[in-house]
N, C-alpha and C. Protein backbone atom coordinates (compact mmCIF):
# COMPACT_ATOMS: atom_id res chain seq x y z
N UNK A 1 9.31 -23.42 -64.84
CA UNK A 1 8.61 -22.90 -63.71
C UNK A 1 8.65 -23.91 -62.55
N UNK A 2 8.28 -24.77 -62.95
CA UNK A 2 8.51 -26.44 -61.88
C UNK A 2 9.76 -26.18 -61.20
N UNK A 3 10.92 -25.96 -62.17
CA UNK A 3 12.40 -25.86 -61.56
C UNK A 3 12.33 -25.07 -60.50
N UNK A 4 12.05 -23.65 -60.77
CA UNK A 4 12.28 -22.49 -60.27
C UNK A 4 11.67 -22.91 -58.94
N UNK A 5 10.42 -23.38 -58.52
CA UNK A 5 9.62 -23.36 -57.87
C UNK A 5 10.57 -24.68 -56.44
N UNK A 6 10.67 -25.83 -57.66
CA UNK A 6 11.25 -26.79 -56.31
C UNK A 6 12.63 -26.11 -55.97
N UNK A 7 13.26 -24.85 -56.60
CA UNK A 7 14.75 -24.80 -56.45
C UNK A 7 14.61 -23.61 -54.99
N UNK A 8 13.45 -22.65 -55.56
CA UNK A 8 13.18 -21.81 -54.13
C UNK A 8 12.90 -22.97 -52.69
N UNK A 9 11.61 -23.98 -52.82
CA UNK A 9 11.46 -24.65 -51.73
C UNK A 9 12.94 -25.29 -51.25
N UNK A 10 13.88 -25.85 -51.83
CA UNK A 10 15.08 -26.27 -51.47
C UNK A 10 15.79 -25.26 -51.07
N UNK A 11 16.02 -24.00 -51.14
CA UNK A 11 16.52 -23.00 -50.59
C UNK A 11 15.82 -22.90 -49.29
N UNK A 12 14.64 -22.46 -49.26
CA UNK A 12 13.54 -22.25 -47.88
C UNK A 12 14.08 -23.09 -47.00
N UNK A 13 14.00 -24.83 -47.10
CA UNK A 13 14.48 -25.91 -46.23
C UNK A 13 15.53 -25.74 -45.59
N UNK A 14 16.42 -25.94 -46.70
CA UNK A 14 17.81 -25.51 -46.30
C UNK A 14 18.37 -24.29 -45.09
N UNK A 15 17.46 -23.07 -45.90
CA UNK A 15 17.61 -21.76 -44.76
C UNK A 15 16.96 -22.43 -43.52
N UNK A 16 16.11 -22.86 -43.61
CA UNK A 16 15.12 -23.29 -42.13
C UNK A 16 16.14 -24.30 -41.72
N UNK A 17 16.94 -25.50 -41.92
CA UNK A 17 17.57 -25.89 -41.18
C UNK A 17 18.59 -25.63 -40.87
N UNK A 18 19.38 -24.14 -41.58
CA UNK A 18 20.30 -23.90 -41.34
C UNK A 18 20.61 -22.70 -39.67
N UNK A 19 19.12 -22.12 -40.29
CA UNK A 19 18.92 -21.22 -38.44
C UNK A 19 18.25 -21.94 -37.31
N UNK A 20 17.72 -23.56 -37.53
CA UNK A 20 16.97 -24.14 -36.40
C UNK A 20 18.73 -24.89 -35.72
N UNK A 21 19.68 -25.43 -36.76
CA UNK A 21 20.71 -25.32 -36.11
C UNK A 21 21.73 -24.66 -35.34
N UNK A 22 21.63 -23.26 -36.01
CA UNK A 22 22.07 -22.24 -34.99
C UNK A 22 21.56 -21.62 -34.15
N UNK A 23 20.42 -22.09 -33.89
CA UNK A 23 19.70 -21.78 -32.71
C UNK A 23 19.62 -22.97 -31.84
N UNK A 24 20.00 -24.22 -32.12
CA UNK A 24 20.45 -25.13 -30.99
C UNK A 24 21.64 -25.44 -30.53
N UNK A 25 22.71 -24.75 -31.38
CA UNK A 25 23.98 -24.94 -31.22
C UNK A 25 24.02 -24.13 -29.63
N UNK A 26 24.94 -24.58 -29.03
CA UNK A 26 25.31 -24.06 -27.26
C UNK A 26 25.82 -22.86 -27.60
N UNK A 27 25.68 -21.62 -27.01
CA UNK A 27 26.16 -20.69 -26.91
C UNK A 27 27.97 -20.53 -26.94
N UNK A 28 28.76 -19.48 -27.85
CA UNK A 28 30.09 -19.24 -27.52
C UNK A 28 30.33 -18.49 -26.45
N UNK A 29 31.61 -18.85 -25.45
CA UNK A 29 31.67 -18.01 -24.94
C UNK A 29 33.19 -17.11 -25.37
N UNK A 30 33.35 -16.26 -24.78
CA UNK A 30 34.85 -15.65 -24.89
C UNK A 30 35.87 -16.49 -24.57
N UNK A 31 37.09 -16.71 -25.48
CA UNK A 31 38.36 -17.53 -25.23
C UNK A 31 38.63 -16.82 -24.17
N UNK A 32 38.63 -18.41 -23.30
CA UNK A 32 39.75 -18.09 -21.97
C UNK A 32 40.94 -17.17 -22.07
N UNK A 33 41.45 -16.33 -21.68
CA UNK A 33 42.86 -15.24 -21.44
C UNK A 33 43.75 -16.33 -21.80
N UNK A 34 45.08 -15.74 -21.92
CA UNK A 34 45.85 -16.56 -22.85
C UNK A 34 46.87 -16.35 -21.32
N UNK A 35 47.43 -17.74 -20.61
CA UNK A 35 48.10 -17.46 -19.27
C UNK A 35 49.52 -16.48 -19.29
N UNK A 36 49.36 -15.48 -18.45
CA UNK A 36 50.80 -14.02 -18.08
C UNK A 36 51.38 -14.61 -18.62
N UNK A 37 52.58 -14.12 -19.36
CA UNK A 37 53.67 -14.53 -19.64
C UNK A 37 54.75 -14.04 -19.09
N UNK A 38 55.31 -15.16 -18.90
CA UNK A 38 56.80 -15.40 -17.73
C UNK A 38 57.90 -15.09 -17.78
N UNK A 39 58.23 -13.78 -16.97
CA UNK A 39 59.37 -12.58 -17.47
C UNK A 39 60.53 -13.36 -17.28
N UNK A 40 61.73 -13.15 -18.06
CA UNK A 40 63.27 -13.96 -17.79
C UNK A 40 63.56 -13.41 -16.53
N UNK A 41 64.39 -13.45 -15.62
CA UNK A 41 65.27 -13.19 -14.20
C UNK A 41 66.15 -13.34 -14.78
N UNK A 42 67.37 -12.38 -13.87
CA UNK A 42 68.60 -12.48 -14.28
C UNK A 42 69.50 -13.68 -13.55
N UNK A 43 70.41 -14.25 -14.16
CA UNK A 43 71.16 -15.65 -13.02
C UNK A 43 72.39 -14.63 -12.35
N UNK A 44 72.60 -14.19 -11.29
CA UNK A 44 73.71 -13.50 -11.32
C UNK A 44 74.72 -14.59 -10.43
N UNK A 45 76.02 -13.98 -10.63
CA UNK A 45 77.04 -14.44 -10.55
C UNK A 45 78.06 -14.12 -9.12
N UNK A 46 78.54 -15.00 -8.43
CA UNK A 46 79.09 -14.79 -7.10
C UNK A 46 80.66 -15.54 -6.91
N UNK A 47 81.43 -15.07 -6.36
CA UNK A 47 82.53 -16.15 -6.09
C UNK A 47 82.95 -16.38 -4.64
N UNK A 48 83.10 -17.12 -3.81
CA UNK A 48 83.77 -17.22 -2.45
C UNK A 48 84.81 -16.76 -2.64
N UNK A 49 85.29 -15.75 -0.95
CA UNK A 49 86.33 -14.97 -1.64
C UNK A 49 87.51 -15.83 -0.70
N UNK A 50 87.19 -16.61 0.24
CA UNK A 50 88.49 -17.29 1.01
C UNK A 50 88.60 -18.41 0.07
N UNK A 51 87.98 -18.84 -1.25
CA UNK A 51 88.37 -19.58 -1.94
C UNK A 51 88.12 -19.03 -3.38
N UNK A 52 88.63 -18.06 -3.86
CA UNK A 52 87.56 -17.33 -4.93
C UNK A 52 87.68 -18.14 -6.53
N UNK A 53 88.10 -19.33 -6.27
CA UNK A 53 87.57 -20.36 -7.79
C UNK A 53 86.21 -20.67 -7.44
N UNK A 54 85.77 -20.69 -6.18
CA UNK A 54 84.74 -21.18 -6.06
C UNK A 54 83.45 -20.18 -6.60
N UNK A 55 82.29 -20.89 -7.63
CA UNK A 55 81.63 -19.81 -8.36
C UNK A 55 79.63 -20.16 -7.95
N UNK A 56 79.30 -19.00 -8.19
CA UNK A 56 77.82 -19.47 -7.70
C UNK A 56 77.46 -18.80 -8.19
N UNK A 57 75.72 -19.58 -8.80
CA UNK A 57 75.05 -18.63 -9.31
C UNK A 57 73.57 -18.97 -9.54
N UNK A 58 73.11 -17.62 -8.87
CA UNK A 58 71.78 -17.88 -8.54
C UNK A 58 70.59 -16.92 -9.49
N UNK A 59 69.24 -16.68 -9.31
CA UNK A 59 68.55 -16.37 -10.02
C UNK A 59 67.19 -16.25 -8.59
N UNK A 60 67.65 -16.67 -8.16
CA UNK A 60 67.04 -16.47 -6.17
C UNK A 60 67.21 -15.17 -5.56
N UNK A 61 66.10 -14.13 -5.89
CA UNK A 61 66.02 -12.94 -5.20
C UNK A 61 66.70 -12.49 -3.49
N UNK A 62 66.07 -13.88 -2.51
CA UNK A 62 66.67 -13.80 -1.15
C UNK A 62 67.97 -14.49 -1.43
N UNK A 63 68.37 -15.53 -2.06
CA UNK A 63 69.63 -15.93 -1.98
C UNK A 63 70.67 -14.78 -2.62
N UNK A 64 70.19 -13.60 -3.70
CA UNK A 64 71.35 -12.73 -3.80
C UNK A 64 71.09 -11.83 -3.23
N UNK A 65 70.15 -11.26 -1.90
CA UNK A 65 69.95 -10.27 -1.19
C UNK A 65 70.98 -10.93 0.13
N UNK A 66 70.71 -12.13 0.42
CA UNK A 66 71.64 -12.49 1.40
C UNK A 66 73.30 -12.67 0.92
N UNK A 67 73.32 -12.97 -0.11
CA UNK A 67 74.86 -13.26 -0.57
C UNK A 67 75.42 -11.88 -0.68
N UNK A 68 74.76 -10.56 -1.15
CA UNK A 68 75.32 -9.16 -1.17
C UNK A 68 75.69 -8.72 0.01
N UNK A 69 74.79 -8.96 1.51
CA UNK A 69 75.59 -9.13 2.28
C UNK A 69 76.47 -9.34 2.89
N UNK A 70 76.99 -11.21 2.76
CA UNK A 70 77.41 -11.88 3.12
C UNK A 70 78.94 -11.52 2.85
N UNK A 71 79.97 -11.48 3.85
CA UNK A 71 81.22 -10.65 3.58
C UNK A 71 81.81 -12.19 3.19
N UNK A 72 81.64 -13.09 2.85
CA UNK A 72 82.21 -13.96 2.60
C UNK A 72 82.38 -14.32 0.62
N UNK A 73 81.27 -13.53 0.37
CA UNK A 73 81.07 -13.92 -1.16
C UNK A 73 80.83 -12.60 -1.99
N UNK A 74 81.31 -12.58 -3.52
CA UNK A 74 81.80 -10.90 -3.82
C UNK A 74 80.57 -11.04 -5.19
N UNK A 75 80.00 -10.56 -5.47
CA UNK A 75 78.93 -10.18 -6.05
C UNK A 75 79.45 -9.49 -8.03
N UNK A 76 79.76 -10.18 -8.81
CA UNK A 76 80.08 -10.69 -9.63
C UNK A 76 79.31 -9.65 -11.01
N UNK A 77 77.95 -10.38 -10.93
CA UNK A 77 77.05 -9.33 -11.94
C UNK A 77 76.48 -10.28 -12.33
N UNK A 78 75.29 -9.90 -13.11
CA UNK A 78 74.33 -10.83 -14.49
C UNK A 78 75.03 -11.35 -15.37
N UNK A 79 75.26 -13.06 -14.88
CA UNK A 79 75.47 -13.64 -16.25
C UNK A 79 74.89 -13.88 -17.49
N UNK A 80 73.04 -13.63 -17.22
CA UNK A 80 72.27 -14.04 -18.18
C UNK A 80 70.95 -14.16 -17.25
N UNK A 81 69.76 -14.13 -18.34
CA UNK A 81 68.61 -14.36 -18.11
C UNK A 81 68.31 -15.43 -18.24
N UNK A 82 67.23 -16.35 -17.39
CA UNK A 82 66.90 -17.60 -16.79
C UNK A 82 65.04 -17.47 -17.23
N UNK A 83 64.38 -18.33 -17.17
CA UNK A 83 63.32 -18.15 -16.63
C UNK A 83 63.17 -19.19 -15.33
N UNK A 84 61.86 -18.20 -14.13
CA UNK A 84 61.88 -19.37 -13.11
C UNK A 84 61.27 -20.46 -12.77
N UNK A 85 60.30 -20.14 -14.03
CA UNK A 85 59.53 -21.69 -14.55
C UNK A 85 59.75 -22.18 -15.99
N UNK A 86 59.42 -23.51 -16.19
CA UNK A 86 59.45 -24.21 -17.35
C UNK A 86 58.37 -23.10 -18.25
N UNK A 87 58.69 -23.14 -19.30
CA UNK A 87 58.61 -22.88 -20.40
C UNK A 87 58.50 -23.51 -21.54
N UNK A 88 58.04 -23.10 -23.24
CA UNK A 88 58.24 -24.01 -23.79
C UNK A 88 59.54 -23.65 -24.41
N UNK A 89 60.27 -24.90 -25.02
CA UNK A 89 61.64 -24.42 -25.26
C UNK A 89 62.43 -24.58 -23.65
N UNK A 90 62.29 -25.19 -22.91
CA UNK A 90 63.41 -24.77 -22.36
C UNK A 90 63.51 -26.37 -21.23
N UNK A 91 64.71 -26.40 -20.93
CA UNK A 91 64.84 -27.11 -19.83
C UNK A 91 65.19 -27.12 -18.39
N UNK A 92 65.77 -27.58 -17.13
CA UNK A 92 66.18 -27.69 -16.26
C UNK A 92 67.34 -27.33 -16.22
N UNK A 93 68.04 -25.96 -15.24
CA UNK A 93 69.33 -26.07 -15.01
C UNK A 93 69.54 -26.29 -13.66
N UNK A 94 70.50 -27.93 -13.47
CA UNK A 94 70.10 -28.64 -12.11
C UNK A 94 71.35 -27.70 -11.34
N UNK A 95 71.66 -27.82 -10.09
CA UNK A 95 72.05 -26.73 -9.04
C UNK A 95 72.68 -28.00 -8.24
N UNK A 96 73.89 -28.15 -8.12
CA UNK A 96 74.57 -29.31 -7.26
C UNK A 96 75.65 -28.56 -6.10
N UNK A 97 75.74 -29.15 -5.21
CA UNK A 97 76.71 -28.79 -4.19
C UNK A 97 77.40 -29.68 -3.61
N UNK A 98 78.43 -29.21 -2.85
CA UNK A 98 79.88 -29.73 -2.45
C UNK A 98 80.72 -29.32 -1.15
N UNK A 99 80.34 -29.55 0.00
CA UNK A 99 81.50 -28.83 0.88
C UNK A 99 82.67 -29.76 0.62
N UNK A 100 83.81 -28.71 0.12
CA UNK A 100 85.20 -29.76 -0.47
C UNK A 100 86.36 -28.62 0.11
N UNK A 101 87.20 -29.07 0.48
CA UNK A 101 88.56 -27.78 -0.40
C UNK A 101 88.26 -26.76 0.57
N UNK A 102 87.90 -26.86 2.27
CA UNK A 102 87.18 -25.78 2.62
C UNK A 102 86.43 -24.57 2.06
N UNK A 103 85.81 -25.02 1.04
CA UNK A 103 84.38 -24.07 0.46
C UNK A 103 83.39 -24.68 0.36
N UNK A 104 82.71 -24.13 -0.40
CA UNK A 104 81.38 -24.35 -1.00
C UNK A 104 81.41 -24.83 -2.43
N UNK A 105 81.62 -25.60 -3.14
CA UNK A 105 81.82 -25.54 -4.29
C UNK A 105 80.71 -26.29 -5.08
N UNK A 106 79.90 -25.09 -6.21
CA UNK A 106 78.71 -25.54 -7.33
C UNK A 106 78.49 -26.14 -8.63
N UNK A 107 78.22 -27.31 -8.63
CA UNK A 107 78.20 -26.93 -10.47
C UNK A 107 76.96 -27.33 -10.83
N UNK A 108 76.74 -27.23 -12.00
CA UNK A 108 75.61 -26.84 -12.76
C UNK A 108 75.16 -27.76 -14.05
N UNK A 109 74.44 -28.06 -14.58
CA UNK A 109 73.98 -29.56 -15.40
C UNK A 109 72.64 -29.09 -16.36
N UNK A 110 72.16 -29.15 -17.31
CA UNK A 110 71.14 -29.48 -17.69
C UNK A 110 70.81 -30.84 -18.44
N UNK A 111 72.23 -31.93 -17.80
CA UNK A 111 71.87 -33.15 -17.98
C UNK A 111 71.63 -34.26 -16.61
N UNK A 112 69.97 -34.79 -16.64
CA UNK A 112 69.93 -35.24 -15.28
C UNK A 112 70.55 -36.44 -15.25
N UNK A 113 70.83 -37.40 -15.97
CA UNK A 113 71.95 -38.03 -15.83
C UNK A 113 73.39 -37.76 -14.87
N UNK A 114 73.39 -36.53 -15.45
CA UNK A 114 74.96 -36.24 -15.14
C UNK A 114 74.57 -35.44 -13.49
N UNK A 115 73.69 -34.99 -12.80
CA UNK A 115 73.37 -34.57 -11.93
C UNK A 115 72.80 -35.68 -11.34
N UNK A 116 72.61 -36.69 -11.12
CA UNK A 116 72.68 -38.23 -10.79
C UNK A 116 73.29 -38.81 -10.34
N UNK A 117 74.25 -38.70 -11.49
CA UNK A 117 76.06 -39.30 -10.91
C UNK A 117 76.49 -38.43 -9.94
N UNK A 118 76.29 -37.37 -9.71
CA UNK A 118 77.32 -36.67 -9.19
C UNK A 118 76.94 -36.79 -7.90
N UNK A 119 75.26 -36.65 -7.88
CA UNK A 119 74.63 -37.41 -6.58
C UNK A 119 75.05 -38.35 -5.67
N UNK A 120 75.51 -39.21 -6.56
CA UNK A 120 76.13 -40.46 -6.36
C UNK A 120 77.51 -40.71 -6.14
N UNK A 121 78.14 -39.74 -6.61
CA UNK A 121 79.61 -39.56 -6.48
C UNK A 121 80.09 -38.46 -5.09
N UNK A 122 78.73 -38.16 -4.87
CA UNK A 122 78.78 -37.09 -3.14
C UNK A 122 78.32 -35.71 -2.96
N UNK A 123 77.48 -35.67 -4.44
CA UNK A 123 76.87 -34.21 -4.33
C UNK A 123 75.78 -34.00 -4.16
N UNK A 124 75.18 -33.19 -3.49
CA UNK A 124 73.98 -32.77 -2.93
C UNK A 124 72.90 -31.86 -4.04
N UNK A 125 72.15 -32.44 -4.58
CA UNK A 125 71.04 -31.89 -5.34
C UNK A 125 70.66 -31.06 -4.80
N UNK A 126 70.98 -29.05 -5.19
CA UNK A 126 69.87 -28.50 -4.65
C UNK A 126 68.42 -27.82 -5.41
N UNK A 127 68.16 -28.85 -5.80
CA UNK A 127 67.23 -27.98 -7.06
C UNK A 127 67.45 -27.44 -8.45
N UNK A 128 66.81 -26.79 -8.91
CA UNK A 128 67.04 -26.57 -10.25
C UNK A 128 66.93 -24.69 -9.92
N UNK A 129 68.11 -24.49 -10.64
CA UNK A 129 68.75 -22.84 -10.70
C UNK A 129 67.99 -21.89 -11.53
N UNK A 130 67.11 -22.17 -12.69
CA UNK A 130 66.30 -21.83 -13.45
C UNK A 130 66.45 -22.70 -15.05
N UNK A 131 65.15 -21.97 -15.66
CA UNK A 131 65.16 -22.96 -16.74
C UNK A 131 65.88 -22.21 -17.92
N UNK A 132 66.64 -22.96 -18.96
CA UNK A 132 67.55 -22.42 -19.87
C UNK A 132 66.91 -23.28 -21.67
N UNK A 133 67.45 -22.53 -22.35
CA UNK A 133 67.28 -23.25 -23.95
C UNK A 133 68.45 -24.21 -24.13
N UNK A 134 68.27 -25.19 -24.42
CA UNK A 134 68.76 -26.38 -24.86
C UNK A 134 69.55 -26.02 -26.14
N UNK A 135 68.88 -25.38 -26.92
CA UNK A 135 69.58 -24.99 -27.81
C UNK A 135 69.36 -23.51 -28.54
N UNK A 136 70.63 -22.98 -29.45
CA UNK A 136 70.28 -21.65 -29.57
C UNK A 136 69.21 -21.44 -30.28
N UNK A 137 68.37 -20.15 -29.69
CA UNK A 137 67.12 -19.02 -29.99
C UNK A 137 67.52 -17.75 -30.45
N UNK A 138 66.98 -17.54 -30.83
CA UNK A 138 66.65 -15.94 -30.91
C UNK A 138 66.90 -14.97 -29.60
N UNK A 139 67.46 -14.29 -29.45
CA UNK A 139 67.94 -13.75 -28.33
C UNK A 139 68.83 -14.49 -27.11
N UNK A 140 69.68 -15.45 -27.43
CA UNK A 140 69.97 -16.08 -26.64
C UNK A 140 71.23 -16.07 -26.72
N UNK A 141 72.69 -16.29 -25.92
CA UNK A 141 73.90 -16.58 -26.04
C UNK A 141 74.20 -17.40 -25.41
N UNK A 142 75.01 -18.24 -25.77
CA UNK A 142 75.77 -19.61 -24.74
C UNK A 142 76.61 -19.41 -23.45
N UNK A 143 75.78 -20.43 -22.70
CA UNK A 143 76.67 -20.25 -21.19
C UNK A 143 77.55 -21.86 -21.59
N UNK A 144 78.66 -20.49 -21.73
CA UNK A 144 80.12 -21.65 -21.51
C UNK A 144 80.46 -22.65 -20.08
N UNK A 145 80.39 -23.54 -20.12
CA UNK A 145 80.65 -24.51 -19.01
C UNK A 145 82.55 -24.59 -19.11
N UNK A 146 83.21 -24.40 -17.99
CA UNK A 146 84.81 -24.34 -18.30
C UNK A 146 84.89 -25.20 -16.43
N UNK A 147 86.09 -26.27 -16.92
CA UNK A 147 86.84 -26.42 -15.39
C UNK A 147 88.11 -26.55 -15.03
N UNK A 148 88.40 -26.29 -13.98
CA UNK A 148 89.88 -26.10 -13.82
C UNK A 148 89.98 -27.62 -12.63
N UNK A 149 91.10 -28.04 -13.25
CA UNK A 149 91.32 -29.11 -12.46
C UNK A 149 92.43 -29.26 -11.13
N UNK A 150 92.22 -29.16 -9.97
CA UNK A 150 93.07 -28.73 -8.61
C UNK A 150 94.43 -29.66 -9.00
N UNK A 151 94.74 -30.34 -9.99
CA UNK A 151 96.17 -31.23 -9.99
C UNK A 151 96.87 -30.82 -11.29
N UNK A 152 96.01 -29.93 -11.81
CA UNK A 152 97.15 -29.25 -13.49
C UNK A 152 97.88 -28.20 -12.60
N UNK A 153 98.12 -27.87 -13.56
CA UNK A 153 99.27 -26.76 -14.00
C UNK A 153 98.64 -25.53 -13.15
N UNK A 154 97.62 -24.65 -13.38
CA UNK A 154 97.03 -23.66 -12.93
C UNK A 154 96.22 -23.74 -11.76
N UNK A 155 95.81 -25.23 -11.05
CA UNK A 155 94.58 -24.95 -10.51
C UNK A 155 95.85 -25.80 -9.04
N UNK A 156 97.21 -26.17 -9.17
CA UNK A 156 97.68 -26.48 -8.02
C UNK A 156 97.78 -25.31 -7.18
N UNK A 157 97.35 -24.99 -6.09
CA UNK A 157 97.18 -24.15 -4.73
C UNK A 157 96.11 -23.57 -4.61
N UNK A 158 95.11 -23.69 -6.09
CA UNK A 158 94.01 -23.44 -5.96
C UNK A 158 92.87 -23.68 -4.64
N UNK A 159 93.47 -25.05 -4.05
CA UNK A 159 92.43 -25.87 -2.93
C UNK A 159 91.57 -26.43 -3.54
N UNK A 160 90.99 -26.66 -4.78
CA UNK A 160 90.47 -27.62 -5.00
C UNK A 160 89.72 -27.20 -6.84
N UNK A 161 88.90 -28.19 -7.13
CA UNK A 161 88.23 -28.27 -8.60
C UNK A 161 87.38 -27.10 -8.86
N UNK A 162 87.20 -26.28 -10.21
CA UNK A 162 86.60 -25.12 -10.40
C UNK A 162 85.25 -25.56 -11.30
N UNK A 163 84.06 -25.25 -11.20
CA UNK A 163 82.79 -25.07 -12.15
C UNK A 163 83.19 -23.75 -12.25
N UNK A 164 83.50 -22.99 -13.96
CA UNK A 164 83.21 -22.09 -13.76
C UNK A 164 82.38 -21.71 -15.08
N UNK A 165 80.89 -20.93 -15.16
CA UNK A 165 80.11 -20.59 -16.43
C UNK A 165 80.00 -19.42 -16.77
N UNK A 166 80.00 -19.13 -18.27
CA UNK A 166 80.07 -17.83 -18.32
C UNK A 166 79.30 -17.77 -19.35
N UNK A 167 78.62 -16.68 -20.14
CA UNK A 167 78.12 -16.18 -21.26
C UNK A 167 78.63 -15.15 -22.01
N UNK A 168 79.55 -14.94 -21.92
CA UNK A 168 81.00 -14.03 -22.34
C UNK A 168 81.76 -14.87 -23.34
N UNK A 169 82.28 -14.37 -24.66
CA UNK A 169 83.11 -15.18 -24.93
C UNK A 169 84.66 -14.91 -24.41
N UNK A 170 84.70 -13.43 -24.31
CA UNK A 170 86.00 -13.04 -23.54
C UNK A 170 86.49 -13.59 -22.75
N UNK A 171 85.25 -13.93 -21.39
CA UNK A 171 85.71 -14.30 -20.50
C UNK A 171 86.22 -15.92 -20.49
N UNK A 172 85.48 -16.54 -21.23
CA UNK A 172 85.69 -17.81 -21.87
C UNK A 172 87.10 -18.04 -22.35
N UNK A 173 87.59 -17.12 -23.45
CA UNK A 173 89.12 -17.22 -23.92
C UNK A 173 89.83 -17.27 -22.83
N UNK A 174 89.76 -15.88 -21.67
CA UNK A 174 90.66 -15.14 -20.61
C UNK A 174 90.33 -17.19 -19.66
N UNK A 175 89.65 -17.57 -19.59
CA UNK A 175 89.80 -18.80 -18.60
C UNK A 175 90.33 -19.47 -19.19
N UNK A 176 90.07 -19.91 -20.58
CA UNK A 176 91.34 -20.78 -21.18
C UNK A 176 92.59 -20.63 -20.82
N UNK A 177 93.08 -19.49 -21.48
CA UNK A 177 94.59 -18.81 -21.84
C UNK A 177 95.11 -19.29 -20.02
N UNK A 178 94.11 -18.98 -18.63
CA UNK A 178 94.73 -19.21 -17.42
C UNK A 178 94.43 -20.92 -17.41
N UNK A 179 94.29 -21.44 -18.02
CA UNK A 179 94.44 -22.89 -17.74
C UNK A 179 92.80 -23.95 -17.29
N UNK A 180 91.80 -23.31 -17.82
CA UNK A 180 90.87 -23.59 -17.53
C UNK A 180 90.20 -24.46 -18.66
N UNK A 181 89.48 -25.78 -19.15
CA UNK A 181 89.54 -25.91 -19.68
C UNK A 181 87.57 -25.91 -20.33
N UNK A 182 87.59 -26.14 -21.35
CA UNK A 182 86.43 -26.05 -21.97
C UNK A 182 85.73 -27.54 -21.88
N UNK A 183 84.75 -27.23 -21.35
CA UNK A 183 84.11 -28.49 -20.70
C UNK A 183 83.09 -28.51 -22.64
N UNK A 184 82.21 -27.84 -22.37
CA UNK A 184 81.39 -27.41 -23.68
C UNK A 184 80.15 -26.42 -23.38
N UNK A 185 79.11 -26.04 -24.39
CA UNK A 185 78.10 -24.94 -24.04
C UNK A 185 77.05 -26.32 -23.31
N UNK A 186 77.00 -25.47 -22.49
CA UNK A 186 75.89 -25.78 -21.43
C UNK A 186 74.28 -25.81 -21.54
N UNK A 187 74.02 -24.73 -21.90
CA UNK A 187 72.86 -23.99 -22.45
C UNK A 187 72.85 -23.01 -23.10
N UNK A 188 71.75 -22.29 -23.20
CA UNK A 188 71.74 -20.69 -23.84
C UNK A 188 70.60 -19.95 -23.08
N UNK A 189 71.39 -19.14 -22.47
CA UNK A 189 71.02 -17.86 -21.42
C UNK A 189 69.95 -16.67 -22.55
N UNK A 190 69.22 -16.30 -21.89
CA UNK A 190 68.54 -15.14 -23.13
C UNK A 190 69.48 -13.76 -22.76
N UNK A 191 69.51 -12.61 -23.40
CA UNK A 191 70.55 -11.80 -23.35
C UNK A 191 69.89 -10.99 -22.37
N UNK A 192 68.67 -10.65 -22.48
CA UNK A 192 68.09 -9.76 -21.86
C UNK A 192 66.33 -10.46 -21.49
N UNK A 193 66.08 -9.50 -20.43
CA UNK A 193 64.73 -10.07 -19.52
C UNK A 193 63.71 -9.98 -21.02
């Protein structure tokens, strides 16, 4: 009976300090919203046509509203989906330029090192083109990095050096077979938004 008796009062205590604590504990509130999530854009694809090795490619709504215009540059298609902010998973695809060879000529990096040098070697940083996977995902395909060099075989009368990227493997072979060579994968483009 003794037992029974101190085993209820140890229950009682217990309950009593177990609701005087939840009644001083601070109120919950509702988890903060979990932040929009950040639709892919497409990178589409452009070539100068008084120099048409020359390749561009943007993911810039006004820059391909003005380039569809622009009778100077021919409007190519979606190479791949980008996002236009960092993400997790993903990195920087840096955006370099060149007036060379009377064009415009771009290439493209997701190593800042190597967008550094090139800085340094006479190219103009313009920002970062959108952000890409470092390595392959789930829904993702490789943007082939390929260049043609203005002193081989294929690229003499060209006017000058080619960046050219693709996410195609076709198109990848078809630039080989013309003399283009395989630099390596660049990144990985998502297939779709």
């Amino acid at each position: 009976m003794k037992r029974h008796k101190l085993l209820t009062c140890a229950a009682l205590i217990l309950s009593s300090l177990a609701f005087a604590l939840t009644m001083s504990a601070p109120a919950h509130t509702a988890a903060a919203p979990a932040p929009a999530q950040i639709a892919a854009v497409p990178l589409h694809h452009f070539y100068e046509l008084q120099k048409d090795y020359f390749h561009f490619y943007t993911a810039d709504p006004d820059e391909v509203a003005a380039l569809k215009k622009h009778k100077g540059w021919k409007y190519v298609g979606i190479t791949g989906y980008v996002f236009p902010k960092q993400t997790s998973e993903t990195v920087p695809l840096y955006r370099l330029v060149k007036s060379e060879f009377g064009g415009t000529n771009h290439f493209y990096t997701i190593n800042m090192n190597e967008a550094n040098k090139a800085v340094n070697g006479g190219w103009k940083a313009e920002g970062i083109a959108g952000y890409v996977a470092p390595k392959q995902l789930p829904g993702t395909a490789p943007l082939y990095r390929l260049y043609l060099d203005p002193h081989g075989d294929y690229g003499k009368g060209s006017g000058g050096d080619v960046h050219y990227y693709t996410a195609s493997g076709v198109e990848k072979n078809t630039a080989i077979y013309n003399g283009m060579r395989l630099i390596r994968i660049e990144a990985y483009l998502w297939k779709k938004p």
